[in-house]
Protein backbone atom coordinates (compact mmCIF):
# COMPACT_ATOMS: atom_id res chain seq x y z
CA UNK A 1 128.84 90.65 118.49
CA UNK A 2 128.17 90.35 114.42
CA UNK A 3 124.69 88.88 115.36
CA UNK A 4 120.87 91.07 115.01
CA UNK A 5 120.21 93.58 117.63
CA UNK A 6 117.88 92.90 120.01
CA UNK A 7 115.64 95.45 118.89
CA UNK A 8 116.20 93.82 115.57
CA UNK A 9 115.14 90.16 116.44
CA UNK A 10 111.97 91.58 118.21
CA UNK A 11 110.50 93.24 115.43
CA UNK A 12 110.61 89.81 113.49
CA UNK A 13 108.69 88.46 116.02
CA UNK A 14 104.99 88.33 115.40
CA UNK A 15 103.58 90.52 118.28
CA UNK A 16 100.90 88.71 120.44
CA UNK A 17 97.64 90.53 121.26
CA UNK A 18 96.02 91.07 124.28
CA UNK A 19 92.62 90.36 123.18
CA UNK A 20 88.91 90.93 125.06
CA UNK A 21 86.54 87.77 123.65
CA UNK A 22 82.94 88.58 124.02
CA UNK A 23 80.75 85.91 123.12
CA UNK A 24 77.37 84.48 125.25
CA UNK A 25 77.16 80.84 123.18
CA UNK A 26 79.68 78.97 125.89
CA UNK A 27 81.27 76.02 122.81
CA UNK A 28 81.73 78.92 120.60
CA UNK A 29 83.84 81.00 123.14
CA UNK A 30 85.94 77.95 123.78
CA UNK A 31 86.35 77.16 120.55
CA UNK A 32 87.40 80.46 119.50
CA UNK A 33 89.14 81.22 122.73
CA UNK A 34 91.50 78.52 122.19
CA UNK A 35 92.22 79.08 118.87
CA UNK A 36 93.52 82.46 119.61
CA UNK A 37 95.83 81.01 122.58
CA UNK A 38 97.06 78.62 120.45
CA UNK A 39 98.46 81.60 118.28
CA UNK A 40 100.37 82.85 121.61
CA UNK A 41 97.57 85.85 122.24
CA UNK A 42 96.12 86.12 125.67
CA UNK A 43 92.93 86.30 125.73
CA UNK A 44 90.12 87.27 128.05
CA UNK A 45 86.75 84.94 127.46
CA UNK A 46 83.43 86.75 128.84
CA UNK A 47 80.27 86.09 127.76
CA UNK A 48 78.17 89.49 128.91
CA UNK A 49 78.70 93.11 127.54
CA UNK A 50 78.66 94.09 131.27
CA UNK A 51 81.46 91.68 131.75
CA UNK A 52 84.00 93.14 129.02
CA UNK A 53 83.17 96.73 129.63
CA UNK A 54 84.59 95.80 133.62
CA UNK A 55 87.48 93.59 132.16
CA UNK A 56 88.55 96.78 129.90
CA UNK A 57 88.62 98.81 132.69
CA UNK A 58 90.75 96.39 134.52
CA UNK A 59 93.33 96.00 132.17
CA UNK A 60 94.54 96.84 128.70
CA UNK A 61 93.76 95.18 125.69
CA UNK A 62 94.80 95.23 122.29
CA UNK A 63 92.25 93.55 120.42
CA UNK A 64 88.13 93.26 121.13
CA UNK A 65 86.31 90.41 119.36
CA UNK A 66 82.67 90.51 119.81
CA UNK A 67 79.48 89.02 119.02
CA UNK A 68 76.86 91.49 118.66
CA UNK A 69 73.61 89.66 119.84
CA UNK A 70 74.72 89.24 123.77
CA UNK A 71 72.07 89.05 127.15
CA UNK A 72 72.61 92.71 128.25
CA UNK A 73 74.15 95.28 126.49
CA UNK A 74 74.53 94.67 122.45
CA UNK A 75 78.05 94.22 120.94
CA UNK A 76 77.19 97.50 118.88
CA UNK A 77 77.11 99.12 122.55
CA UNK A 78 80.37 97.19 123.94
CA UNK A 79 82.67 98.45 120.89
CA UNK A 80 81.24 102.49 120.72
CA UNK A 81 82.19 102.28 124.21
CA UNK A 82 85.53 100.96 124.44
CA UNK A 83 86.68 103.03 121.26
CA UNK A 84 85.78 105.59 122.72
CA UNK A 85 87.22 105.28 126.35
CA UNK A 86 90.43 103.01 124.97
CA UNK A 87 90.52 103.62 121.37
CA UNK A 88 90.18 99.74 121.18
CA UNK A 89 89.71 98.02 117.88
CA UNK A 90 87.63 95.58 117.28
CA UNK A 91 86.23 92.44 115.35
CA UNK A 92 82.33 91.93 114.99
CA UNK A 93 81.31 88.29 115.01
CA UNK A 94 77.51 87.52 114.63
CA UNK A 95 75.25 85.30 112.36
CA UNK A 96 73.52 88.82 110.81
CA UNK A 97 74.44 89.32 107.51
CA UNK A 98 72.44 92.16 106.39
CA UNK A 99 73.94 95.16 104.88
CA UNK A 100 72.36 97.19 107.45
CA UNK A 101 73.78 94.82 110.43
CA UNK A 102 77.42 95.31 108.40
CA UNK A 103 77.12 98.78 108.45
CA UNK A 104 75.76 99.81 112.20
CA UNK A 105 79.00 97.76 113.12
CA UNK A 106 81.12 100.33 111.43
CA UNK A 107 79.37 102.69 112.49
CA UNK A 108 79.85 101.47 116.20
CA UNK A 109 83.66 101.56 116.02
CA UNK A 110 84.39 97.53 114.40
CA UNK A 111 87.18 97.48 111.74
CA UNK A 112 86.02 93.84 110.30
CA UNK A 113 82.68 92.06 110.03
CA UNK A 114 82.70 88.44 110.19
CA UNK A 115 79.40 86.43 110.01
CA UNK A 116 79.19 82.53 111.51
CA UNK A 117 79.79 79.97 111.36
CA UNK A 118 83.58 82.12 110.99
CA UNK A 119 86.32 79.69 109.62
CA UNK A 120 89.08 79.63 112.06
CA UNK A 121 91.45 80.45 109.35
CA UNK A 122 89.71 83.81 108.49
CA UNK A 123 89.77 84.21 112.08
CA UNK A 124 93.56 83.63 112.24
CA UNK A 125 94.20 84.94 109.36
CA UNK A 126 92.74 88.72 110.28
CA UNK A 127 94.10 88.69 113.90
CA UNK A 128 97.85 88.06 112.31
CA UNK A 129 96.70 91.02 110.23
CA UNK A 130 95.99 93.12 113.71
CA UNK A 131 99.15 91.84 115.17
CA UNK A 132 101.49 92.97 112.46
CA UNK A 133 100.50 96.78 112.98
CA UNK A 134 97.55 96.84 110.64
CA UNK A 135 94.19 98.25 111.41
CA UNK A 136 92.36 95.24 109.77
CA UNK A 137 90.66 98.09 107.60
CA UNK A 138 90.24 97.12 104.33
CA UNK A 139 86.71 97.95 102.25
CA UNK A 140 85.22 97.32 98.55
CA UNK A 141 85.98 101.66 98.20
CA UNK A 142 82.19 102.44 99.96
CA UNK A 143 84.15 102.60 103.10
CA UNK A 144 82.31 99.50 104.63
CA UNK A 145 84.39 96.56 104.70
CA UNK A 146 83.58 93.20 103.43
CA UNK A 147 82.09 90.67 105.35
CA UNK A 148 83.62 87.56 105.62
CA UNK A 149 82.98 84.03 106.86
């Protein structure tokens, strides 16, 4: 009876997202996809915009990672939606590295910008930051954050 709480011992306990994975290249989605389950998050692979606006309306998710170039609607399109309807957040993931590319994604609702080839530990690294009640905002004090690889 000296032991934690409960309620105690859960908030130690890193909290495991429920996270939408958008991508269209098939390795990269696998790659990524299992990276993230590895971690304990459940994630949701599709590979269409069309495709994760129906699997957000299906069920709940914590978490949207996107790439923005995708065969139908753009991932620019996929997050304005969803934070709208859900209030979702959202990583962008795409090989555009332009400021202008950086900031249309912040624009559209994305709280981090990471251009490919992504290392899996930034990756990992910015999802724990997600998980442990953080917004994954951070910027250089323009109020676009930096992109990372």
């Amino acid at each position: 009876m000296c032991g934690p709480r409960k309620d105690q011992e859960m908030s130690d306990t890193p909290k495991r997202l429920r996270i939408l994975l958008v991508e269209d290249h098939q390795d990269t989605a696998h790659a990524l996809a299992n990276l993230l389950a590895r971690e304990a998050h459940r994630v949701r692979r599709v590979h269409t915009g069309g495709e994760a606006l129906a699997a957000a309306a299906e069920q709940t998710f914590d978490l949207l990672i996107s790439d923005l170039r995708l065969p139908d609607i753009s991932g620019y399109e996929i997050m304005a939606q969803l934070k709208q309807r859900y209030n979702l957040r959202g990583i962008a993931v795409s090989g555009m590295s332009a400021p202008a590319d950086i900031q249309k994604a912040m624009s559209a609702g994305f709280s981090r910008y990471l251009i490919k080839p992504v290392k899996l530990e930034t990756l990992r690294g910015l999802v724990e930051e997600f998980a442990g009640g953080g917004d994954g905002e951070a910027d250089g004090g323009d109020g676009v954050p930096p992109a990372t690889r």
